[in-house]
C-alpha atoms as a PDB file:
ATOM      1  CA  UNK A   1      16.885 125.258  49.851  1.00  0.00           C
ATOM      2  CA  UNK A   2      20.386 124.545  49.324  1.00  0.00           C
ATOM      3  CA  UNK A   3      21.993 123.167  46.019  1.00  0.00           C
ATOM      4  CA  UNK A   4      22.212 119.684  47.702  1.00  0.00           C
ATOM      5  CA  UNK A   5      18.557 119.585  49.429  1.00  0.00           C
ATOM      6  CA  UNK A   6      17.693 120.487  45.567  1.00  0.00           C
ATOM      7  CA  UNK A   7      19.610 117.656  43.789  1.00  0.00           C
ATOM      8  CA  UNK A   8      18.113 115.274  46.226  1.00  0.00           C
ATOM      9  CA  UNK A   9      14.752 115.974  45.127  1.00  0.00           C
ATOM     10  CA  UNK A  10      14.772 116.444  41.745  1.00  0.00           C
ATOM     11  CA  UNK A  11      16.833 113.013  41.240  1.00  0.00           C
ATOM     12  CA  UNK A  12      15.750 111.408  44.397  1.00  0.00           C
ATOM     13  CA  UNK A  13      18.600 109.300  46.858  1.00  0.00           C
ATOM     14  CA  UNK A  14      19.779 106.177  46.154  1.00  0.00           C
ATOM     15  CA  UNK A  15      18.750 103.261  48.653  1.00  0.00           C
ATOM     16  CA  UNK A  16      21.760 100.946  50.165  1.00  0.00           C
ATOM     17  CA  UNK A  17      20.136  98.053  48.228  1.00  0.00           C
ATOM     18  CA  UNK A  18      20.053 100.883  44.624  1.00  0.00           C
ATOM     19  CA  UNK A  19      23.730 101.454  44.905  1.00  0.00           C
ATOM     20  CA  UNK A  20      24.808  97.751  45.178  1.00  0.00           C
ATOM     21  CA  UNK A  21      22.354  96.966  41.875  1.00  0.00           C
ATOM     22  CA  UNK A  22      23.705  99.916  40.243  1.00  0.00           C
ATOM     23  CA  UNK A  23      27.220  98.996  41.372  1.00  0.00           C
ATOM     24  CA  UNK A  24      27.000  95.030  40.394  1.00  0.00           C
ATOM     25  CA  UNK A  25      25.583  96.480  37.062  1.00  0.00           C
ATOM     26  CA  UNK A  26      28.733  97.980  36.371  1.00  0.00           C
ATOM     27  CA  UNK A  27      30.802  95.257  36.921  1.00  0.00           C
ATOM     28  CA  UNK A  28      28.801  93.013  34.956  1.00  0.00           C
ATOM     29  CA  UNK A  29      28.946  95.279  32.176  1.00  0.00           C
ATOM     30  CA  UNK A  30      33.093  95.529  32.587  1.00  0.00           C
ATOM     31  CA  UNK A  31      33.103  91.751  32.404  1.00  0.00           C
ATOM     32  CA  UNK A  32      31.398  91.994  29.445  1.00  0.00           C
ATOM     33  CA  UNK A  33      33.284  94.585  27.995  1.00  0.00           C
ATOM     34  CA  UNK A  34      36.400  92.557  28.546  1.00  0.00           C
ATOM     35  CA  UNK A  35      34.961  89.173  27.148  1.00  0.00           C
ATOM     36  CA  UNK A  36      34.210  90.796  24.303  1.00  0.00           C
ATOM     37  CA  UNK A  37      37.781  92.504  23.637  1.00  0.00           C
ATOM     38  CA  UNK A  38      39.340  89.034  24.557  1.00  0.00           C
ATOM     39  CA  UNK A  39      37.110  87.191  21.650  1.00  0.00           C
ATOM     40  CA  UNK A  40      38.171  90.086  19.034  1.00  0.00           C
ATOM     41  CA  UNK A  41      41.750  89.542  20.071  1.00  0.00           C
ATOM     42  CA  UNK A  42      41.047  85.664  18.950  1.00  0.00           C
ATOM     43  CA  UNK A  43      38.811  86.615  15.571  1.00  0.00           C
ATOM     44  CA  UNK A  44      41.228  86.260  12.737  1.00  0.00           C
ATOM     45  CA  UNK A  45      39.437  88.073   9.783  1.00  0.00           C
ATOM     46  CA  UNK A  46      39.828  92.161   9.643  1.00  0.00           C
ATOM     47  CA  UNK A  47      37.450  94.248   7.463  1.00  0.00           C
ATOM     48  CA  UNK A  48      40.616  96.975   6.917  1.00  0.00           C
ATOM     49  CA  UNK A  49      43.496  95.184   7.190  1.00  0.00           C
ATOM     50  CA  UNK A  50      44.678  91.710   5.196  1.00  0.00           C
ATOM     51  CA  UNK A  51      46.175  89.245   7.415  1.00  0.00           C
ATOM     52  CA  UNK A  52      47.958  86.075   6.396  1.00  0.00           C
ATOM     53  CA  UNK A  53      46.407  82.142   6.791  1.00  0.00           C
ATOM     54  CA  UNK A  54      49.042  79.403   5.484  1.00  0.00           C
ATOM     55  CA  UNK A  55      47.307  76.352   3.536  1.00  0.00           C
ATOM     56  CA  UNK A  56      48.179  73.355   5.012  1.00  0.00           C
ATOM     57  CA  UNK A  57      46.402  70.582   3.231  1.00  0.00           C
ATOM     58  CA  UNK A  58      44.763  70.316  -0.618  1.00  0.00           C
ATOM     59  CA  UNK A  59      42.090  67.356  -0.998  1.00  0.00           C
ATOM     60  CA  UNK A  60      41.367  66.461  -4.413  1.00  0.00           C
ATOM     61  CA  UNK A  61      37.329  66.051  -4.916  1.00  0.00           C
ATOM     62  CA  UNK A  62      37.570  65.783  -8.734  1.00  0.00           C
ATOM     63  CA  UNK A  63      39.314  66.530 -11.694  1.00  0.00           C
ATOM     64  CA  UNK A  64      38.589  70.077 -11.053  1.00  0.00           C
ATOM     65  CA  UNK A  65      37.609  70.606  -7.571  1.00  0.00           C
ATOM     66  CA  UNK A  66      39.393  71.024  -4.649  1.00  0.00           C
ATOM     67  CA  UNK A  67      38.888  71.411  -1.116  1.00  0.00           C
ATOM     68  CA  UNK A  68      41.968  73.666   0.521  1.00  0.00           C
ATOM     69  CA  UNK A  69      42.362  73.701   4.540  1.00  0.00           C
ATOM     70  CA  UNK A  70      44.177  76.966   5.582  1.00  0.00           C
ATOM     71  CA  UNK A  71      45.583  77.476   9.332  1.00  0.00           C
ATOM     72  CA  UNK A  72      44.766  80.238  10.695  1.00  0.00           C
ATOM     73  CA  UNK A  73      47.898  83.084  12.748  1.00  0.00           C
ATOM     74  CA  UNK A  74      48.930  81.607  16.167  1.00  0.00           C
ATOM     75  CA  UNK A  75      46.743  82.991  19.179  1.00  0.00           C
ATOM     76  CA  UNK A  76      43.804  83.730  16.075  1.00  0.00           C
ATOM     77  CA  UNK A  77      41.784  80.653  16.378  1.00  0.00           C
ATOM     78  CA  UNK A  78      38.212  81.849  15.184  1.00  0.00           C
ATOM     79  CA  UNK A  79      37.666  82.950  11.275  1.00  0.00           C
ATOM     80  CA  UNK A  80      34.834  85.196  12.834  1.00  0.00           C
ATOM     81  CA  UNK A  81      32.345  85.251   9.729  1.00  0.00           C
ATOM     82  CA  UNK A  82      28.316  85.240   9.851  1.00  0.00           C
ATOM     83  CA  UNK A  83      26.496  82.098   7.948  1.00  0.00           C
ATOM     84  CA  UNK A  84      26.062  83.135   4.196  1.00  0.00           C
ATOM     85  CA  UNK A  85      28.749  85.726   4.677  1.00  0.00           C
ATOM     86  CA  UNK A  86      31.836  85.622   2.407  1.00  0.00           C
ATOM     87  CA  UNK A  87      35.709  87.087   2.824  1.00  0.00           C
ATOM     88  CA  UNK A  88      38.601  88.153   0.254  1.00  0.00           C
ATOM     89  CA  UNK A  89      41.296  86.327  -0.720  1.00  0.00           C
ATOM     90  CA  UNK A  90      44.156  87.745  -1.849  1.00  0.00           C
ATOM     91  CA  UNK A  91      47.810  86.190  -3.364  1.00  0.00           C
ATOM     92  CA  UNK A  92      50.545  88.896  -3.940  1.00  0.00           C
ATOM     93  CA  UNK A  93      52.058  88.608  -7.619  1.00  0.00           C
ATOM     94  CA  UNK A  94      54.749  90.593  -8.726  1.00  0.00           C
ATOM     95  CA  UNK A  95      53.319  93.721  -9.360  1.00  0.00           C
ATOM     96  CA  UNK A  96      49.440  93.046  -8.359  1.00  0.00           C
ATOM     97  CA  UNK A  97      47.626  91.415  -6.176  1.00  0.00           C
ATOM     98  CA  UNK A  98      44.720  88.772  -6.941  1.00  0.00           C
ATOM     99  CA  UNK A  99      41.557  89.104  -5.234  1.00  0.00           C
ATOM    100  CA  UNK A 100      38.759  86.727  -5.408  1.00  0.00           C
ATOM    101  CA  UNK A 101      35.461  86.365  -3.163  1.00  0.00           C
ATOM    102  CA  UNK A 102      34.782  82.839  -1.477  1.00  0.00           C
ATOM    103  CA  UNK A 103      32.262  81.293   1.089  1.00  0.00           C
ATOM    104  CA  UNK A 104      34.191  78.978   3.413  1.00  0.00           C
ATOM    105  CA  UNK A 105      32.658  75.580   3.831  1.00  0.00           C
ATOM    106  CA  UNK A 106      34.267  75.113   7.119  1.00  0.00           C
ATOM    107  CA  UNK A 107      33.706  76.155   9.857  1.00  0.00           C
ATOM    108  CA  UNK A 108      30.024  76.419   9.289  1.00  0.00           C
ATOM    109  CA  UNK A 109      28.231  76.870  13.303  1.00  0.00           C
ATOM    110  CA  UNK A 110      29.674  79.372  15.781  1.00  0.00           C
ATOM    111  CA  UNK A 111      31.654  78.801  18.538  1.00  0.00           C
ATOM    112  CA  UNK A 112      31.154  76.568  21.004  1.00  0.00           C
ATOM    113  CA  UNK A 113      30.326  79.480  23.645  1.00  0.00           C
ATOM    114  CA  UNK A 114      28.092  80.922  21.377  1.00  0.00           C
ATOM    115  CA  UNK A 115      24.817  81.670  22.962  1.00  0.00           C
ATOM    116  CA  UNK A 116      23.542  80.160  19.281  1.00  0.00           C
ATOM    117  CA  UNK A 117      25.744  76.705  20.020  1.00  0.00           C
ATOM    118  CA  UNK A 118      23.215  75.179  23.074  1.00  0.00           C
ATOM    119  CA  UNK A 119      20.680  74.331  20.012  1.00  0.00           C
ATOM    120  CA  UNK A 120      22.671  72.518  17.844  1.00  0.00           C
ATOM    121  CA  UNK A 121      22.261  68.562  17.323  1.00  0.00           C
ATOM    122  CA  UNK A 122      25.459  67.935  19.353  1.00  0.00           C
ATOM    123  CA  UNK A 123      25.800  64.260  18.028  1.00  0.00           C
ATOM    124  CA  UNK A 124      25.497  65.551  13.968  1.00  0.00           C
ATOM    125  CA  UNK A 125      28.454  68.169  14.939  1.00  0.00           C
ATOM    126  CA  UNK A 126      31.968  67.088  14.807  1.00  0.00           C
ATOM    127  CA  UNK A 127      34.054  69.839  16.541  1.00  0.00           C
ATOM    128  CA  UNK A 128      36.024  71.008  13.240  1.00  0.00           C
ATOM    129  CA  UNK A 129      32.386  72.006  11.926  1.00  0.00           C
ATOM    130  CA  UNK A 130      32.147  74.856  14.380  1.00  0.00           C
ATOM    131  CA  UNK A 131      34.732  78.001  14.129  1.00  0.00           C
ATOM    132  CA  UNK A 132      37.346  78.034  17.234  1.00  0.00           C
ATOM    133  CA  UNK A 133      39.851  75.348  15.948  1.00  0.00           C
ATOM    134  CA  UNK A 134      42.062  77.724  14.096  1.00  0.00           C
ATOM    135  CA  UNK A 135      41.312  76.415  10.563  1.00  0.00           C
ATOM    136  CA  UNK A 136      39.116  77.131   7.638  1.00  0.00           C
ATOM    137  CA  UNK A 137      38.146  75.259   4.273  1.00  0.00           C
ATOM    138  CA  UNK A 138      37.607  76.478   0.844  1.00  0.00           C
ATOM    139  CA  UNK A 139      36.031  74.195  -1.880  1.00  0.00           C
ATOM    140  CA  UNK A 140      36.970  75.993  -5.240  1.00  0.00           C
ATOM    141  CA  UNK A 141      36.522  74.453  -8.923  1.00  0.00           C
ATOM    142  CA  UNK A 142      39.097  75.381 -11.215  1.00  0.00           C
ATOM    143  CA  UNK A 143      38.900  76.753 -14.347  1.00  0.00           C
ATOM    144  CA  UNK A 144      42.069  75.347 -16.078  1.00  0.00           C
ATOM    145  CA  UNK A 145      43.061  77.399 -19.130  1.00  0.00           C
ATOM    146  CA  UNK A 146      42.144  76.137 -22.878  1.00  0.00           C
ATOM    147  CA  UNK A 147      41.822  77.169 -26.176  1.00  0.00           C
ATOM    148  CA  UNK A 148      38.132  78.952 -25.536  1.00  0.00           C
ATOM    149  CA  UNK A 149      39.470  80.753 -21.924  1.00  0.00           C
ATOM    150  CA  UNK A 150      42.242  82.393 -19.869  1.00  0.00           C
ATOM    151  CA  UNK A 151      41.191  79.735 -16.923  1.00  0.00           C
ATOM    152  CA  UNK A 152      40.860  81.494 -13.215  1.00  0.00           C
ATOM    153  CA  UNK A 153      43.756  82.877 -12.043  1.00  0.00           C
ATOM    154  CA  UNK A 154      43.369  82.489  -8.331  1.00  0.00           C
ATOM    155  CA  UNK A 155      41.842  78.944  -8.382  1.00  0.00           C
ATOM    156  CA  UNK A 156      44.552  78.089 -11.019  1.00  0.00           C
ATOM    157  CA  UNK A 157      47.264  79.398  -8.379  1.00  0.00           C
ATOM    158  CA  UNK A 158      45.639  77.493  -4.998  1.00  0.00           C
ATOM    159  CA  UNK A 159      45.966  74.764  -7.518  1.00  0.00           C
ATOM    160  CA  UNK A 160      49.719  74.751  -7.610  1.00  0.00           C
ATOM    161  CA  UNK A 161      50.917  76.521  -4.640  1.00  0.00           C
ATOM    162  CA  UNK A 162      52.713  74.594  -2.503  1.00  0.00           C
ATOM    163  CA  UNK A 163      51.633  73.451   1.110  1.00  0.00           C
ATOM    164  CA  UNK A 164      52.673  75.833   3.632  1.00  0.00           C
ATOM    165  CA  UNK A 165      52.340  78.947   1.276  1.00  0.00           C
ATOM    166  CA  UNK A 166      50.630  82.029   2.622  1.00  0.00           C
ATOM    167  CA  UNK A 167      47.437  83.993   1.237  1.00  0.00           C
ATOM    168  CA  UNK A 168      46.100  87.112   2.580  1.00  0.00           C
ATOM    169  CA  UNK A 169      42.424  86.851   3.667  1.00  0.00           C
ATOM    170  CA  UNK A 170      40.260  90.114   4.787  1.00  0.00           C
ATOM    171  CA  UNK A 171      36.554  90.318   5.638  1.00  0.00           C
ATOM    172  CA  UNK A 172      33.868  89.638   6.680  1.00  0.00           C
ATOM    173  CA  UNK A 173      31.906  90.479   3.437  1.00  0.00           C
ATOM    174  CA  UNK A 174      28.488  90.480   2.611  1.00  0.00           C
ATOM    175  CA  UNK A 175      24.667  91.784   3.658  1.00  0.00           C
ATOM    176  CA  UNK A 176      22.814  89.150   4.577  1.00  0.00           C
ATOM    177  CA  UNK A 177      23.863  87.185   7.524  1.00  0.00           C
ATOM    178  CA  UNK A 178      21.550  83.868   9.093  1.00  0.00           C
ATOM    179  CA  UNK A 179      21.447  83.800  12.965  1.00  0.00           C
ATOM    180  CA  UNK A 180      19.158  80.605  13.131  1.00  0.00           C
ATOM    181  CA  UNK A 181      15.157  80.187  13.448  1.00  0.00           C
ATOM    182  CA  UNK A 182      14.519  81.619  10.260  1.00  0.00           C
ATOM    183  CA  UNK A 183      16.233  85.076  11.481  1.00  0.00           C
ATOM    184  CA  UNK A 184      18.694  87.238   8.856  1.00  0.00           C
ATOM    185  CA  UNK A 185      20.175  90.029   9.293  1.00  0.00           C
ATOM    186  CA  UNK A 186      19.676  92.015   5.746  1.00  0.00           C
ATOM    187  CA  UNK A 187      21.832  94.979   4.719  1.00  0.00           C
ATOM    188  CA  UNK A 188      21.155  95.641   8.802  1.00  0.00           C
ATOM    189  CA  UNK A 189      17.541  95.222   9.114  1.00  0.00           C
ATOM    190  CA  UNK A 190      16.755  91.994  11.002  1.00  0.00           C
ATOM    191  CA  UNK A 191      14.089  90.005   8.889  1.00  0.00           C
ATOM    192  CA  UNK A 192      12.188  86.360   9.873  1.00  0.00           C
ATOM    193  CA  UNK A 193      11.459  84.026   7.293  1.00  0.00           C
ATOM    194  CA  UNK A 194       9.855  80.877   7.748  1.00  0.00           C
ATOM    195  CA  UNK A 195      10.990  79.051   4.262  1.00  0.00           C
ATOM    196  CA  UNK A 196      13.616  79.650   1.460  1.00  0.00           C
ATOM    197  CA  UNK A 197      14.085  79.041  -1.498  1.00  0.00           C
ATOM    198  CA  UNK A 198      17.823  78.912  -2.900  1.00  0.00           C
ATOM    199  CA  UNK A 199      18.817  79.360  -7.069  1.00  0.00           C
ATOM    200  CA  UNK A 200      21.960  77.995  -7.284  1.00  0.00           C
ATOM    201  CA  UNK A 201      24.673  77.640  -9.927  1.00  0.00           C
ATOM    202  CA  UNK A 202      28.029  76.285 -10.121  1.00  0.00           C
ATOM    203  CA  UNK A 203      30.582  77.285  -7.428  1.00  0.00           C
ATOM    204  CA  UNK A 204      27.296  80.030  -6.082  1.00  0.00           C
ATOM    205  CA  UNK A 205      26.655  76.727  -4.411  1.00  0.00           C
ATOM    206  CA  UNK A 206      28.710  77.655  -1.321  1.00  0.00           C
ATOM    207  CA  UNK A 207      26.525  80.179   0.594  1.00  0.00           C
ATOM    208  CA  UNK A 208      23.766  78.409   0.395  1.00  0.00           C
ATOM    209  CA  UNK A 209      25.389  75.196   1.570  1.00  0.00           C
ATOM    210  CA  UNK A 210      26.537  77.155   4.568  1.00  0.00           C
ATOM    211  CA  UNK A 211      22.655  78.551   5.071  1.00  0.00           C
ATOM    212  CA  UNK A 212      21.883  74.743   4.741  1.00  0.00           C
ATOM    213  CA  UNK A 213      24.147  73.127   7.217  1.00  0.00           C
ATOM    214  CA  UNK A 214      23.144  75.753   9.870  1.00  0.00           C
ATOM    215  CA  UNK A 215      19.316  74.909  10.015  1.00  0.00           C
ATOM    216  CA  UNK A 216      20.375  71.318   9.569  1.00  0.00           C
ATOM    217  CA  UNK A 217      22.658  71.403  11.995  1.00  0.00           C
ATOM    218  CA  UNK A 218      20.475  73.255  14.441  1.00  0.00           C
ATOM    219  CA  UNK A 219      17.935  71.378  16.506  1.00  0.00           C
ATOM    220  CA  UNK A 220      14.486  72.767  16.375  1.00  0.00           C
ATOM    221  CA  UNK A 221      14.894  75.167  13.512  1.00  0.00           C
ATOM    222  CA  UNK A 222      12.354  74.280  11.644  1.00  0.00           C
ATOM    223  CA  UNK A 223      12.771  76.647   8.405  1.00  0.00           C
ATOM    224  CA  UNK A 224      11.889  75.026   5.345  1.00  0.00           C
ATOM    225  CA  UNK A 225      14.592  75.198   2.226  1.00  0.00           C
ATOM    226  CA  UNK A 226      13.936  74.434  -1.401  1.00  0.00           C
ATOM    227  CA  UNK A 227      16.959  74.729  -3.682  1.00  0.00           C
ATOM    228  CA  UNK A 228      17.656  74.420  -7.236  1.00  0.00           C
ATOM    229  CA  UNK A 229      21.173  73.669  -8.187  1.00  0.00           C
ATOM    230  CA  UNK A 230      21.803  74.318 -11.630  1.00  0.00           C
ATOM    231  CA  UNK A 231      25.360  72.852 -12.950  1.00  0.00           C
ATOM    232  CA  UNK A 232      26.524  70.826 -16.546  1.00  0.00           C
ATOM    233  CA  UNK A 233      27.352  67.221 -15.556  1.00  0.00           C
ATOM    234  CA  UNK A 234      26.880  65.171 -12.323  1.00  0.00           C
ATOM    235  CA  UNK A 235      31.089  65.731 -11.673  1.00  0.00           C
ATOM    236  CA  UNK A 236      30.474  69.653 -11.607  1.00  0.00           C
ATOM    237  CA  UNK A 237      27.663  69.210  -8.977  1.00  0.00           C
ATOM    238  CA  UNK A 238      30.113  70.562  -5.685  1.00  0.00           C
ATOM    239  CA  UNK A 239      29.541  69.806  -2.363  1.00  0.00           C
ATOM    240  CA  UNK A 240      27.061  66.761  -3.289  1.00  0.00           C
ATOM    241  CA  UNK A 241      27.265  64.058  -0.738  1.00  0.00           C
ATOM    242  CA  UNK A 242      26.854  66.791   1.910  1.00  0.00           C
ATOM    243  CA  UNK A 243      23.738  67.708   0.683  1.00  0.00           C
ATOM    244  CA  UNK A 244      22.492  64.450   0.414  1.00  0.00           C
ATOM    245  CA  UNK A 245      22.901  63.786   3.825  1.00  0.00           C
ATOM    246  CA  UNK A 246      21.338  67.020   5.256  1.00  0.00           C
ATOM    247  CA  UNK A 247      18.577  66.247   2.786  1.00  0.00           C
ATOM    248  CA  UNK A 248      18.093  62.722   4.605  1.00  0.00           C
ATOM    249  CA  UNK A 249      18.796  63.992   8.050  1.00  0.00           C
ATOM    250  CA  UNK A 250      15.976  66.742   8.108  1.00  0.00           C
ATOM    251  CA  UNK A 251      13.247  64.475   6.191  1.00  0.00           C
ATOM    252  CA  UNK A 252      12.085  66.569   4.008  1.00  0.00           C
ATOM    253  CA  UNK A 253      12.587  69.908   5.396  1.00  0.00           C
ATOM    254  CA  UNK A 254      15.056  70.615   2.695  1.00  0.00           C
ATOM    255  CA  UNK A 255      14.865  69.285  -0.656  1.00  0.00           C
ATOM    256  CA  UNK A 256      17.678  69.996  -3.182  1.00  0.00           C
ATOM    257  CA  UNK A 257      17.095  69.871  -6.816  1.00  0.00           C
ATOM    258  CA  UNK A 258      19.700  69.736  -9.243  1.00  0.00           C
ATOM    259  CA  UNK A 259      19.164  70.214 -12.710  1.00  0.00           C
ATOM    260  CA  UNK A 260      22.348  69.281 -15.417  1.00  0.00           C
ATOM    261  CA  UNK A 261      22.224  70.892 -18.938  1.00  0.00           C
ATOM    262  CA  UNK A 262      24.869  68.157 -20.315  1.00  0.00           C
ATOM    263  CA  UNK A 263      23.930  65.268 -18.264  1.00  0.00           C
ATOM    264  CA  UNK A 264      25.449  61.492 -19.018  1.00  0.00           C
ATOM    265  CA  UNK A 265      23.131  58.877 -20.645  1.00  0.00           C
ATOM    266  CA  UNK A 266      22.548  57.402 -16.686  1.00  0.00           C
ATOM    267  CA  UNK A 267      21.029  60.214 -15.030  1.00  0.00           C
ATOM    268  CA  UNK A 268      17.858  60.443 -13.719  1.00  0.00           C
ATOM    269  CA  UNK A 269      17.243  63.784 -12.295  1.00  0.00           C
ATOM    270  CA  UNK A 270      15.873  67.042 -14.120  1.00  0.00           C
ATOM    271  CA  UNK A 271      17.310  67.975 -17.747  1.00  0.00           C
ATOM    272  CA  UNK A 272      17.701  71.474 -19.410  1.00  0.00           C
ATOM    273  CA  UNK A 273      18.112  74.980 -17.646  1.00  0.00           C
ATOM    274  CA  UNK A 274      17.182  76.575 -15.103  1.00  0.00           C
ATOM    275  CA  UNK A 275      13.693  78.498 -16.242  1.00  0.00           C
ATOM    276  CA  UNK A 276      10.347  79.889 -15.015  1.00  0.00           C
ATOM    277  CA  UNK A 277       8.357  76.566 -15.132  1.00  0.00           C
ATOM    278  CA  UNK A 278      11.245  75.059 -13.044  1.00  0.00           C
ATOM    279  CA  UNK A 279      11.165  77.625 -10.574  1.00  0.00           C
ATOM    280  CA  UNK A 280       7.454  77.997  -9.942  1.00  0.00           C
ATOM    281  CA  UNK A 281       7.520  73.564  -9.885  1.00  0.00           C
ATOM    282  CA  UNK A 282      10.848  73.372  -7.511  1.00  0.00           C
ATOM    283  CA  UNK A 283      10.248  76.392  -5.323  1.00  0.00           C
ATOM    284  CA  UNK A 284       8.190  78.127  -2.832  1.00  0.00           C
ATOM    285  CA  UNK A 285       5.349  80.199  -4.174  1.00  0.00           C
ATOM    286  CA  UNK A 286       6.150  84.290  -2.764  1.00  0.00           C
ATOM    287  CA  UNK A 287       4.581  85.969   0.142  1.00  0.00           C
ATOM    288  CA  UNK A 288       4.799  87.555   3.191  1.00  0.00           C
ATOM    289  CA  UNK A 289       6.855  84.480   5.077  1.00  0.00           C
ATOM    290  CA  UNK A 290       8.938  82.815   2.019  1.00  0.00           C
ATOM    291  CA  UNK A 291      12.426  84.415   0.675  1.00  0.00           C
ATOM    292  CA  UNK A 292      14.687  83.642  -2.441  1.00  0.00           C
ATOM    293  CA  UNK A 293      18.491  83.864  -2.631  1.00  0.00           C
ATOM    294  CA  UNK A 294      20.197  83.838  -5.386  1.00  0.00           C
ATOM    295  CA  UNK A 295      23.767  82.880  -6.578  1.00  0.00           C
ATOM    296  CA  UNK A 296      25.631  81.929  -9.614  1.00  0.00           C
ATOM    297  CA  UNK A 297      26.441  82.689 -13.354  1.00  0.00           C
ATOM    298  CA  UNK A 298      25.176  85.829 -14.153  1.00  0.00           C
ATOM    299  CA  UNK A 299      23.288  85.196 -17.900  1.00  0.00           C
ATOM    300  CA  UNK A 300      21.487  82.313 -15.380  1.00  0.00           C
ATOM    301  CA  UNK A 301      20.835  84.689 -12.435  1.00  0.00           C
ATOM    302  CA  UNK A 302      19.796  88.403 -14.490  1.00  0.00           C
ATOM    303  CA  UNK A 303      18.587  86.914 -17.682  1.00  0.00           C
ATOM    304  CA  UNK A 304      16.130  84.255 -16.072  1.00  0.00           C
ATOM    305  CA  UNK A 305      15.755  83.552 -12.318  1.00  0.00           C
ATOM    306  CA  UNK A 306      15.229  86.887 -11.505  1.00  0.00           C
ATOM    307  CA  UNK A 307      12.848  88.200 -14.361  1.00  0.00           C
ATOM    308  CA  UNK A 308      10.746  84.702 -13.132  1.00  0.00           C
ATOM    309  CA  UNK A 309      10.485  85.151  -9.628  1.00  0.00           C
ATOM    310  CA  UNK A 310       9.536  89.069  -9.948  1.00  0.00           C
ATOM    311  CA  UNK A 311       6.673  87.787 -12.328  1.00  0.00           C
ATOM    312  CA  UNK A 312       5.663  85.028 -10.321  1.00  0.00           C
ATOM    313  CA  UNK A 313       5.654  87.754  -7.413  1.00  0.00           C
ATOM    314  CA  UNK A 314       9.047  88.164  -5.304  1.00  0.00           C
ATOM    315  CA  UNK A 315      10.310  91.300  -4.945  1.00  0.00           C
ATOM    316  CA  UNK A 316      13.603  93.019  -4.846  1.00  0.00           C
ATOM    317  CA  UNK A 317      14.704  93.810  -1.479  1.00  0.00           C
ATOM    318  CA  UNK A 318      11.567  92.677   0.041  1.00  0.00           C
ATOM    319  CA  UNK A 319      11.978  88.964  -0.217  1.00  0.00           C
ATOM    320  CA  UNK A 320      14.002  88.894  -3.023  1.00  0.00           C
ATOM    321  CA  UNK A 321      17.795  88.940  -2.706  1.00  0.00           C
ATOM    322  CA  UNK A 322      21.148  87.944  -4.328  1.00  0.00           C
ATOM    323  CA  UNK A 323      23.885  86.663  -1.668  1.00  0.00           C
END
């Protein structure tokens, strides 16, 4: 038998109708290819290399807080970063560079051609929620320098840069990502949960508001979120009307909790710290289908939320995880 008459019958001949599946295959996979190189040509953020986003607006929240809009390089209109995911920001000084971690709070949904995108509540989404527009928002409380502290040097320099001045950013950063319907993606491993629960402190607010907005902004995820938010006064409680409104909107499916150690004489929510009673009242009791994030000052975080969910039963790196 010749070498031919062989090859045809150990790998058999391919029928017309074969070769034009096989052949359609390939193109589809070439169109593919190429819409995939023309979205990373748009996606702004680099995980080696630092590229530059120019802030173009500052919006006073409070005394301390600020929200800062940044525009992104011409022709790199999506930020490209996973819900709960965080990116670097850096300022050049004279001889160092600052680098500090943030969550954006805008854009919080993919974009709109995002196979994600066709189950979102289209009438609760204003386009400059979703990433695409060439813009991204950072809400950042500053800590202004005093007698007891040095203050925080970037926040104190977003504070008094002027409009138009340039930061670096780099990224995405960060292991756990949320792709919707109680799916993450955790240090790689894809996990399903069907309810969270979020500790919370301070600025650590931000990745859990962007966890929040995406099942509240998603139609028919139906994950359940229970979140303490631990701060020291009502005006250091960030992001606060937004969660009040996803609270409402979702009826129930996610309740926030804040709790204020130095409260004013008119509030009527919980008093104190954060502790184990709390966190056994305010959150979900562990097992095989609940998870707990965890984000904020670290005495708060190491000292007691963790040592009370492992004895009420979490686990680290099962369902137990800091963002």
């Amino acid at each position: 038998m010749s070498t031919h008459r062989l090859l045809e019958c150990v790998l058999g001949v391919a029928t017309q109708k074969a070769r034009r599946f096989i052949q359609e295959g390939a193109k589809e996979k070439e169109k593919l290819k190429a819409a995939g190189e023309a979205d990373n040509q748009r996606l702004a953020l680099q995980e080696h290399r630092w590229v530059p986003a120019t802030l173009v607006s500052r919006q006073e929240l409070s005394a301390d807080t600020r929200t800062y809009t940044f525009r992104l390089p011409d022709g790199k209109n999506m930020l490209g970063i996973g819900t709960c995911q965080h990116m670097q920001v850096g300022f050049h000084m004279k001889d160092k560079m600052l680098i500090r971690s943030y969550t954006p709070t805008r854009p919080l949904l993919p974009p709109l051609d995002a196979p994600s995108a066709q189950h979102e509540n289209a009438e609760l989404v204003p386009p400059a929620l979703r990433d695409g527009n060439g813009e991204f928002d950072l809400t950042v409380k500053t800590y202004f320098p005093d007698d007891s502290q040095p203050g925080g040097a970037l926040s104190n320099i977003l504070d008094c840069i002027p409009i138009r001045e340039e930061v670096e950013i780099r990224g995405p950063v960060g292991d756990i990502i949320y792709n919707g319907f109680g799916n993450f993606v955790i240090e790689g491993k894809q996990r399903r949960f069907e309810r969270v629960s979020l500790v919370l402190g301070g600025s650590g607010i931000t990745p859990g508001y962007a966890l929040i907005a995406r099942i509240a902004l998603t139609k028919g995820d139906n994950t359940q979120v229970s979140v303490i938010d631990a701060n020291k006064s009502e005006r250091d409680i960030l992001l606060k009307d937004e969660l009040d409104r996803f609270e409402r909107q979702t009826n129930g499916q996610i309740r926030v909790s804040h709790i204020l150690s130095h409260p004013s004489e008119g509030w009527k929510g919980r008093k104190g710290h954060v502790d184990a009673e709390a966190i056994r009242q305010l959150l979900f009791p562990p097992s095989r289908r609940d998870v707990a994030f965890l984000c904020g000052p670290p005495t708060m975080i190491q000292k007691v939320a963790l040592p009370a969910l492992r004895d009420w039963g979490y686990v680290e790196n099962e369902n137990l995880f800091g963002f």
